[in-house]
Protein backbone atom coordinates (compact mmCIF):
# COMPACT_ATOMS: atom_id res chain seq x y z
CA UNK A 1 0.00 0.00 0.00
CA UNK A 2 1.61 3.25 -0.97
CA UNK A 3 2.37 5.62 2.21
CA UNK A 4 -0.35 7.63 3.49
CA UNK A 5 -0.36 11.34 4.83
CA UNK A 6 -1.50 12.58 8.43
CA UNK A 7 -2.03 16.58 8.34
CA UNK A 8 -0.87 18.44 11.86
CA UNK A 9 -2.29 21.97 11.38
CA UNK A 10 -1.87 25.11 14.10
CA UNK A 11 -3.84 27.30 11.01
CA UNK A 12 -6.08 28.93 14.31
CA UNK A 13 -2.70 30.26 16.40
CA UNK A 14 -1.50 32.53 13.58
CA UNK A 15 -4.44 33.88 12.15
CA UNK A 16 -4.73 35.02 16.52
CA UNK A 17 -0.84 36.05 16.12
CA UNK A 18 -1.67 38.52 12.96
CA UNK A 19 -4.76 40.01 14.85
CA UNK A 20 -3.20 40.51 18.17
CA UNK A 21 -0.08 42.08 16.41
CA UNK A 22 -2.05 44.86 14.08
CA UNK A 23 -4.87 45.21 16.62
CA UNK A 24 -2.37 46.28 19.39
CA UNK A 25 -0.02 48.01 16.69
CA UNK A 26 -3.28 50.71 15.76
CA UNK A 27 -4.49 51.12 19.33
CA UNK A 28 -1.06 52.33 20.71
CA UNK A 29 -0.47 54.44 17.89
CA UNK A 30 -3.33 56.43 18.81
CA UNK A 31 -2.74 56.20 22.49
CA UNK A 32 -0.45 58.76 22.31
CA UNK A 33 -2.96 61.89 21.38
CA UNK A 34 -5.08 64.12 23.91
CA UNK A 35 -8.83 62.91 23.56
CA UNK A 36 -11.25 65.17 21.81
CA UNK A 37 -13.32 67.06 23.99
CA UNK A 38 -17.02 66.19 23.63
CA UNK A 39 -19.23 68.23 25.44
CA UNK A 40 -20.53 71.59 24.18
CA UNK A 41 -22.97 74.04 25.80
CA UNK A 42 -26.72 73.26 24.38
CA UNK A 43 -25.44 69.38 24.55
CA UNK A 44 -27.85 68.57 27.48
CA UNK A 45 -27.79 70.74 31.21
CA UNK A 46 -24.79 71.33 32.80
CA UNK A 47 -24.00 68.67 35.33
CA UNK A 48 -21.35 69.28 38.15
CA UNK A 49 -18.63 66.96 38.00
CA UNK A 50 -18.18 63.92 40.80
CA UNK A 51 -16.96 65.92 44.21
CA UNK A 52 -13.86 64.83 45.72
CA UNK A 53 -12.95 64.83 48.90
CA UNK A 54 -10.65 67.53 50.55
CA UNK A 55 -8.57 67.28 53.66
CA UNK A 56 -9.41 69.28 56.65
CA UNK A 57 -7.42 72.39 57.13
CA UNK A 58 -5.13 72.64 60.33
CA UNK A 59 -6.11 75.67 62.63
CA UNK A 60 -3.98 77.57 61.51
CA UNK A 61 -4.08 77.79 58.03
CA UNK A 62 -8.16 78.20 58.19
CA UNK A 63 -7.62 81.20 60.49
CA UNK A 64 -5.49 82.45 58.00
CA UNK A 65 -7.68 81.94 55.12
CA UNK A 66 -10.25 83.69 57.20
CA UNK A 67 -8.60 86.50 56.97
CA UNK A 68 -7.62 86.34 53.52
CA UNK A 69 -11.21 86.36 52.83
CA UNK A 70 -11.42 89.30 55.16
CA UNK A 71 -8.84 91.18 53.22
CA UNK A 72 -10.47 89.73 50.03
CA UNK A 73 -14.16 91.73 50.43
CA UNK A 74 -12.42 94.58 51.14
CA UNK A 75 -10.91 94.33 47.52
CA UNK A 76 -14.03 93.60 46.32
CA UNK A 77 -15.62 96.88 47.94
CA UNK A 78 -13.09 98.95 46.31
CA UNK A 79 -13.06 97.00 43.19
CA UNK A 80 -9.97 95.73 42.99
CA UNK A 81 -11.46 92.49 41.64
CA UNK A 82 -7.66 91.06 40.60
CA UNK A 83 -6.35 91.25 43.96
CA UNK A 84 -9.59 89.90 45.60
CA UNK A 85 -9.32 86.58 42.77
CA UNK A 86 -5.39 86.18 43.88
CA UNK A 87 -6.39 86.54 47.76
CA UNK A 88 -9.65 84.24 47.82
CA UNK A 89 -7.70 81.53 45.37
CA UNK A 90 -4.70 81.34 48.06
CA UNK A 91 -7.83 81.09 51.25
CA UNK A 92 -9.06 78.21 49.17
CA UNK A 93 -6.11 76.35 49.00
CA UNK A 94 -5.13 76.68 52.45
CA UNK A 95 -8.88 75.70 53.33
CA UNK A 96 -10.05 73.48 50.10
CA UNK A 97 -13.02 71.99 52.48
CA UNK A 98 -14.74 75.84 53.32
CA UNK A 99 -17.70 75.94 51.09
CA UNK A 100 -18.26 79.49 51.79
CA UNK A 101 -14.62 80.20 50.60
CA UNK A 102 -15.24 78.22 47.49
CA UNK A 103 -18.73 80.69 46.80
CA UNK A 104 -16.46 83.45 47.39
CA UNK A 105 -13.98 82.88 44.76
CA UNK A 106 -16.96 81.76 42.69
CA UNK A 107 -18.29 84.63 42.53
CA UNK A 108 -15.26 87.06 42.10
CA UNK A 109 -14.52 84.99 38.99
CA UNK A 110 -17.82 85.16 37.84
CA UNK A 111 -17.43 89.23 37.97
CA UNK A 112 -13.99 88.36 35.91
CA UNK A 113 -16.02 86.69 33.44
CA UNK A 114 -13.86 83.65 34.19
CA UNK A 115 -16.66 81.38 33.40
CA UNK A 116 -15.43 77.99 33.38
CA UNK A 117 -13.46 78.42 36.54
CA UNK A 118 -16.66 80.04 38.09
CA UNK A 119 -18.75 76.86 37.50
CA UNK A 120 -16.21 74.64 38.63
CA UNK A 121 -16.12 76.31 41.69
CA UNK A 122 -19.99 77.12 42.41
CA UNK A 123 -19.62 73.23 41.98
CA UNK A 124 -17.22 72.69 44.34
CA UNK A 125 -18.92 74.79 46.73
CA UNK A 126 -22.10 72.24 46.38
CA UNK A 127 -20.22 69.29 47.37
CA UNK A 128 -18.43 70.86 50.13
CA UNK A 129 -22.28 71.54 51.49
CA UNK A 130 -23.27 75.33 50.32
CA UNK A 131 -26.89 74.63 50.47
CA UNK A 132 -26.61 72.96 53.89
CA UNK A 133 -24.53 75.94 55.31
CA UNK A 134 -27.14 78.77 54.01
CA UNK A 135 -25.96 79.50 50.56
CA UNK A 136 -28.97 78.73 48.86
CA UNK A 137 -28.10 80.43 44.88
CA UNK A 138 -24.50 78.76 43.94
CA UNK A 139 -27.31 76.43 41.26
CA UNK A 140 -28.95 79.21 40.42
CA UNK A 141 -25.65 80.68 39.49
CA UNK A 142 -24.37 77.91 37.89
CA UNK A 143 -27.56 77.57 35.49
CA UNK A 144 -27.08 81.88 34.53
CA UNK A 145 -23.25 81.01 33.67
CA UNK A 146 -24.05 78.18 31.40
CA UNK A 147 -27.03 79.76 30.07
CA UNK A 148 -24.66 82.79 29.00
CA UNK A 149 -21.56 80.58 27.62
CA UNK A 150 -24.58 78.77 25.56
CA UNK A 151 -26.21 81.87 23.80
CA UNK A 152 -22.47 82.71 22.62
CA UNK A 153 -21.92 79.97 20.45
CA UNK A 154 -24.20 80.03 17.48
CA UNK A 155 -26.40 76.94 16.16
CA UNK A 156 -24.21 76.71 13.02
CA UNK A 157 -21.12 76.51 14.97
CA UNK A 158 -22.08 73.91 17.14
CA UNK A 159 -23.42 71.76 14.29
CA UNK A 160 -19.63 72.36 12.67
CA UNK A 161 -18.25 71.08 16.06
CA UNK A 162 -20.48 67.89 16.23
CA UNK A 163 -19.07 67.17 12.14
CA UNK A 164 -15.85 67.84 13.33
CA UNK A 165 -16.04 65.50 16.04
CA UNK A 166 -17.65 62.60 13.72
CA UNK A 167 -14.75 63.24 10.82
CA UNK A 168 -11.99 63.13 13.22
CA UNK A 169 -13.32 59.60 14.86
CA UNK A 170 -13.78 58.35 10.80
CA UNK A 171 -9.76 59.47 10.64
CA UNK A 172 -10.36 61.99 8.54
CA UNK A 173 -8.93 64.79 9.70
CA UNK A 174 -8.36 67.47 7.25
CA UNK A 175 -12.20 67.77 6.82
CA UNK A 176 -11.97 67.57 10.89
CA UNK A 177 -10.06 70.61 10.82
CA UNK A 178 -12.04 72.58 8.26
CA UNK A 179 -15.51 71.77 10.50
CA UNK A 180 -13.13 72.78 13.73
CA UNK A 181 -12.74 75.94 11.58
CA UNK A 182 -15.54 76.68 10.48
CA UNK A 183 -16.90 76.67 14.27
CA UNK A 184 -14.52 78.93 15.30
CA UNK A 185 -15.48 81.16 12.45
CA UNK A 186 -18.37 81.72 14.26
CA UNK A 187 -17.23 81.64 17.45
CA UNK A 188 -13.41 82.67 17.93
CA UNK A 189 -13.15 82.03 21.45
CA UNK A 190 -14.93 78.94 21.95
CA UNK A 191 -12.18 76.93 23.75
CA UNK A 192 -13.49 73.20 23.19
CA UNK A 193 -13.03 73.90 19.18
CA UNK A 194 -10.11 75.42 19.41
CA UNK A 195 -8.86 72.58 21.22
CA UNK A 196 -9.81 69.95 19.47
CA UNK A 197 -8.40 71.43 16.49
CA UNK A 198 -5.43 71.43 17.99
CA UNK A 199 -5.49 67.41 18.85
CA UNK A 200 -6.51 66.95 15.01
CA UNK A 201 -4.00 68.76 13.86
CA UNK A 202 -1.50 67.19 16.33
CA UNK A 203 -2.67 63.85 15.02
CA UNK A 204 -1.61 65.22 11.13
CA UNK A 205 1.75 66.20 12.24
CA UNK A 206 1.25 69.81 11.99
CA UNK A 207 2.86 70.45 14.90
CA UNK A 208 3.73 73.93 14.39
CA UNK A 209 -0.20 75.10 14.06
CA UNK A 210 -1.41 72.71 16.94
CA UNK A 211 1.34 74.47 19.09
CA UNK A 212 -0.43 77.67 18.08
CA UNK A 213 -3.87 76.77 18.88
CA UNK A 214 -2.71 74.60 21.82
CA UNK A 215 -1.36 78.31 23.42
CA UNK A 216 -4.59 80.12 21.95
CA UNK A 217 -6.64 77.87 23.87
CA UNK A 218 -4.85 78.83 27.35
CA UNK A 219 -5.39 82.41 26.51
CA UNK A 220 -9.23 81.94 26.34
CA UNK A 221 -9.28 79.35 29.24
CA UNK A 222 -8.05 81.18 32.50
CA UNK A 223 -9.49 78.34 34.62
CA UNK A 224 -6.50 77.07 36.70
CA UNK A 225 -8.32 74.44 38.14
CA UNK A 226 -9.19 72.92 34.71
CA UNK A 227 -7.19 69.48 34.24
CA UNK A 228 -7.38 69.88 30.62
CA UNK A 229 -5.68 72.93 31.29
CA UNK A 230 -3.05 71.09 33.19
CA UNK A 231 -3.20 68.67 30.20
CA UNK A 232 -2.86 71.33 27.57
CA UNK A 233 0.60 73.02 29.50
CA UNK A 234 2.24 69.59 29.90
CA UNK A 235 1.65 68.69 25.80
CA UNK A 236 2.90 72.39 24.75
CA UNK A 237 5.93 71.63 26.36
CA UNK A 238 6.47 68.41 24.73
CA UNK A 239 5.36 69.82 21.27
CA UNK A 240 8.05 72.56 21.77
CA UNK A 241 10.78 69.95 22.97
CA UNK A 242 9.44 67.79 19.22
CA UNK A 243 10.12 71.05 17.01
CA UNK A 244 13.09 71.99 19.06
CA UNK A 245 15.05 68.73 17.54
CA UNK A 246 17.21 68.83 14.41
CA UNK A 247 14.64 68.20 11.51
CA UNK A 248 14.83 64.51 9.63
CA UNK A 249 15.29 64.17 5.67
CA UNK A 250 11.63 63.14 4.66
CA UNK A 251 14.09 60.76 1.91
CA UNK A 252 16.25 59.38 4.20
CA UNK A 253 13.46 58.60 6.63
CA UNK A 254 11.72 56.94 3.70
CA UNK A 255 14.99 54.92 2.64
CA UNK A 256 16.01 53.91 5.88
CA UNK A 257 12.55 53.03 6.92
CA UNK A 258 12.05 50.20 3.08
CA UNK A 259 15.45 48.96 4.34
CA UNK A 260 15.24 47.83 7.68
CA UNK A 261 11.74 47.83 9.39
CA UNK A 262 11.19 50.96 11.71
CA UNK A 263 14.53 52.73 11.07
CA UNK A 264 12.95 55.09 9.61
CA UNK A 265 11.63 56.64 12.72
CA UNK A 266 14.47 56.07 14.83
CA UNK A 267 15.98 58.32 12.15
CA UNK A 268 13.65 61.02 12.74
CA UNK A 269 13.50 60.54 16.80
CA UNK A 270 10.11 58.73 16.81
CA UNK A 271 11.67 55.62 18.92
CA UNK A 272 8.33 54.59 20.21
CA UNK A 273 6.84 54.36 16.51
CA UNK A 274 9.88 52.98 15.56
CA UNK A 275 9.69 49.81 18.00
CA UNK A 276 6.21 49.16 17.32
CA UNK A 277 6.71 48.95 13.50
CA UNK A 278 9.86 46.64 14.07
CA UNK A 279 7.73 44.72 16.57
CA UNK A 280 4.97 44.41 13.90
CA UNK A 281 7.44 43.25 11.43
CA UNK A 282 9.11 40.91 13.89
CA UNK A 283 5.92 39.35 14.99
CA UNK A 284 4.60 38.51 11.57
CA UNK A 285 7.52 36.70 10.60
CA UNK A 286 8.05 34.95 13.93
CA UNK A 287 4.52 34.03 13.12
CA UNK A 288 5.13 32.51 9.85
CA UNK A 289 8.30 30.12 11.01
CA UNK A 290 6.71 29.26 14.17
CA UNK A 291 3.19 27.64 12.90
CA UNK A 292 4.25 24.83 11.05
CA UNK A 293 2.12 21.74 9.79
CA UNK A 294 4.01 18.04 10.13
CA UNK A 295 3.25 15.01 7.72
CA UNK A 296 3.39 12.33 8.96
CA UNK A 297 4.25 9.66 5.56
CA UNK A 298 2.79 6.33 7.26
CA UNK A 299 3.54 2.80 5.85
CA UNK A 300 0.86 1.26 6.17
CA UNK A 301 -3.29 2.77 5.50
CA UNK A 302 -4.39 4.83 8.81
CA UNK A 303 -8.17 5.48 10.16
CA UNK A 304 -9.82 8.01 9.93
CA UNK A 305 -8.90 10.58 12.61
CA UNK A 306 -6.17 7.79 13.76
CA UNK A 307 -2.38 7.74 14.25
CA UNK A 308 0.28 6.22 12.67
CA UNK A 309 2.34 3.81 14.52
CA UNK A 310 5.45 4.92 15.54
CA UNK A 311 7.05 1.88 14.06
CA UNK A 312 5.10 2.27 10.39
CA UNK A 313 6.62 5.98 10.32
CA UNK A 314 8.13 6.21 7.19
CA UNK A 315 9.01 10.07 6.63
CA UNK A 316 7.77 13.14 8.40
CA UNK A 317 7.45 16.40 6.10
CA UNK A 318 7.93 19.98 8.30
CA UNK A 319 6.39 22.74 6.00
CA UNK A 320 5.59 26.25 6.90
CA UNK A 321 2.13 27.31 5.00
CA UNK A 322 1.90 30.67 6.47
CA UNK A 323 5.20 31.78 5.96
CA UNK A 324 4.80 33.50 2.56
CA UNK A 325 1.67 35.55 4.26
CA UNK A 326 3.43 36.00 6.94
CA UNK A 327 6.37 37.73 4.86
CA UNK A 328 3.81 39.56 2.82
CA UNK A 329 2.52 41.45 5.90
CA UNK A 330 6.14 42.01 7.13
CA UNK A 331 6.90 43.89 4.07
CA UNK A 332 3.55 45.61 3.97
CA UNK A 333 4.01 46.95 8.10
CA UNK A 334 7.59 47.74 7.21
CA UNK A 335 6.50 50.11 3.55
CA UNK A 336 3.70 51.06 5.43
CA UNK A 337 5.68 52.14 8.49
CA UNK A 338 8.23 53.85 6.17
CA UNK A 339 5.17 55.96 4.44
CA UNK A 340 4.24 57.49 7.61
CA UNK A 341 7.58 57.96 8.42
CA UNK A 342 8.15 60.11 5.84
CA UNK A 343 4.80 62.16 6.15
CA UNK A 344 5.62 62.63 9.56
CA UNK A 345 9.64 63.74 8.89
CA UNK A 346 8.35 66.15 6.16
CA UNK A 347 5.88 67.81 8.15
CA UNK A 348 8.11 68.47 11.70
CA UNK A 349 10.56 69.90 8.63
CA UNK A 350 7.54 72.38 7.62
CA UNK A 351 6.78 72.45 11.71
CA UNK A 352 10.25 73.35 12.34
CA UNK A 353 10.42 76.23 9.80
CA UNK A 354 7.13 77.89 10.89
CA UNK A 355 8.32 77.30 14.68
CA UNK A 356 11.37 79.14 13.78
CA UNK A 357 9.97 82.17 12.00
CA UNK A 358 7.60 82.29 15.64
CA UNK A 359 11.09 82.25 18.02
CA UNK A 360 11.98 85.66 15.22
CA UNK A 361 8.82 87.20 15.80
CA UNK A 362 9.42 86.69 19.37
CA UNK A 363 12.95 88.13 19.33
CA UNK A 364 11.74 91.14 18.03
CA UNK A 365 9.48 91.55 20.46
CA UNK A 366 12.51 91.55 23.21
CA UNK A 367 10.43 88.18 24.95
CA UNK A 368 11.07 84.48 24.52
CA UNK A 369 9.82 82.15 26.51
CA UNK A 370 11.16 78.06 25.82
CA UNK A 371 9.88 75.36 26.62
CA UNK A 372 12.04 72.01 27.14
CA UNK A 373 14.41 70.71 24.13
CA UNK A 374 17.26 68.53 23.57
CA UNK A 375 20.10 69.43 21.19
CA UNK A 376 23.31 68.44 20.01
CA UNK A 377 26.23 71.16 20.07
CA UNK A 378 30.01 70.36 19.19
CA UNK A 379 29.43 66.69 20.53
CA UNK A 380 27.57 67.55 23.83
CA UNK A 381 23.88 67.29 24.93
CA UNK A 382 22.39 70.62 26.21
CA UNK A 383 18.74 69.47 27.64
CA UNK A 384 16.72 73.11 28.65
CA UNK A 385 13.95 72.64 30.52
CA UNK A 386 12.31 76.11 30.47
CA UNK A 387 13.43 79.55 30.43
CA UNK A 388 12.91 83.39 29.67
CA UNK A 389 14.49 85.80 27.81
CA UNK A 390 14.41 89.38 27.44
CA UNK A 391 16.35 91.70 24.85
């Protein structure tokens, strides 16, 4: 009887390998971004964020917040409303549990038309207990503010803010950026849409005009208790630390990144981009030589489902049937990879040169303010982490 074959597949394990490798591969590549904020005024009513708890003061410092307070309607009488914000915001944080200090501030920067930092605290002062303690119109308040912040953003520019949100999800983010525009054509100093142009055009590469709108957006958003504020601060100066590096050749990080998988962005400082393309690559074709599928060549007929013998083995064939796919989709990650390597290389160069005719504007002004960098002079590393300088 001639020799019959027994298949061994392990088809299942790599088809799992390729998903886990390209699902993880997208979802950290956009991990990196600030998320898109969502909310608008007219959404739905304005609901006060979770409370969180706050330590209570020692003695001393809520005696001397008391009199900061003091000192602070004083101000207010003689309408010095700057000096009465700066007095009540250091009484809050030396008493963060005093909901009557919390109204306080509220309402000074309320009368500063500092609207989002107003709300935030009315709603702090309702969790620390306002109502319970007497102060019966912080909602009331709260409700005016948001009514006020609504009725200055138009219908048409919210509707160009809700397309710019769906576009940017879809990945299409030049449209993004036009809807982002047009909504701040109608409204210039709607922060949310200024913002999330910024993350769009962050996303593109453009990170000489997100840096702009990124610094825009703290102008028009003087809340200092806002974390996206916080947020906002920390990613301008990592943007300005990105433009600050020696700009890549868009070629060479297209050559180097077709040669060897992810060298491309290594090339052009992108090391995290750069490991997850090589890891792509790697994973594929570690993939394709570790599934393999053994025939067993048996000497004599086998049943059905059966094995043979180990004495009737006549031959055993080792072949690898996923290991041309698998090479296939290493090439594609590692042209792929190289593509948006060299998008990415030739837009920090266009970054860098718009970044650098802001630092001469600045200069001529007689004010620069930097944020961190690295750079290479005469063989050293100078790392700055922030200064100011005046001409």
């Amino acid at each position: 009887m001639p020799p019959r074959n027994v298949p061994r597949g392990q088809g299942g394990l790599v088809r799992a390998a390729f998903l886990l490798a390209f699902s993880g591969w997208s979802a950290a590549l956009t991990a990196q971004e600030l998320p898109l904020e969502r909310d608008y005024p007219g959404l739905g009513p304005f609901e006060c964020p979770a409370p969180v708890p706050y330590r209570a003061p020692a003695p001393e410092d809520q005696a001397q917040a008391g009199q900061l307070a003091s000192d602070a309607a004083q101000a207010v009488i003689l309408g010095e409303l700057l000096r009465a914000r700066e007095l009540l915001g250091r009484a809050v944080e030396l008493d963060p549990a005093s909901a009557e200090f919390a109204y306080l501030h509220a309402r000074v920067l309320g009368d500063l038309a500092a609207h989002g930092a107003a709300m935030d605290e009315y709603c702090r002062a309702l969790s620390l207990g306002a109502e319970d303690a007497g102060i019966l119109d912080a909602r009331p308040r709260i409700d005016a503010i948001y009514e006020l912040v609504r009725e200055q953003i138009s219908p048409a520019a919210r509707e160009a803010f809700v397309d710019g949100i769906t576009l940017a999800d879809a990945g299409l983010y030049l449209p993004a950026v036009e809807a982002f525009s047009r909504a701040l054509d109608d409204s210039p100093d709607w922060g949310a849409a200024l913002y999330n142009r910024a993350v769009v055009l962050e996303a593109m590469g453009r990170l000489g005009e997100s840096l702009s709108d990124y610094r825009r957006y703290l102008e028009i958003t003087p809340s200092e208790i806002d974390p996206v504020v916080a947020r906002v601060t920390e990613r301008i100066g990592l943007l300005e630390g990105m433009v600050a590096l020696p700009t890549p050749s868009p070629s060479g990080a297209l050559a180097l990144g077709v040669l060897f998988p992810g060298m491309g962005h290594y090339y052009s400082g992108r090391s995290f981009g750069g490991t997850l393309v090589l890891g792509a690559a790697a994973g594929a074709v570690a993939a394709g030589l570790l599934v393999k599928q053994v025939t067993v060549v048996c000497a004599n007929p086998v049943p059905s489902g059966g094995e043979c013998p180990p004495g009737e083995v006549h031959d055993e064939l080792t072949e690898r049937p996923y290991l041309i796919p698998a090479l296939g989709a290493a090439v594609a990650v590692t042209v792929v990879g190289a593509i948006e390597a060299f998008v990415r290389a030739r837009g920090r160069r266009a970054d860098s040169t718009a970044a650098f005719s802001d630092a001469q504007a600045q200069a001529r002004s007689g004010l620069r303010f930097t944020g961190p960098s690295v750079a290479t002079r005469g063989g050293r590393l100078e790392i700055n982490f922030a200064g100011v300088r005046f001409r």
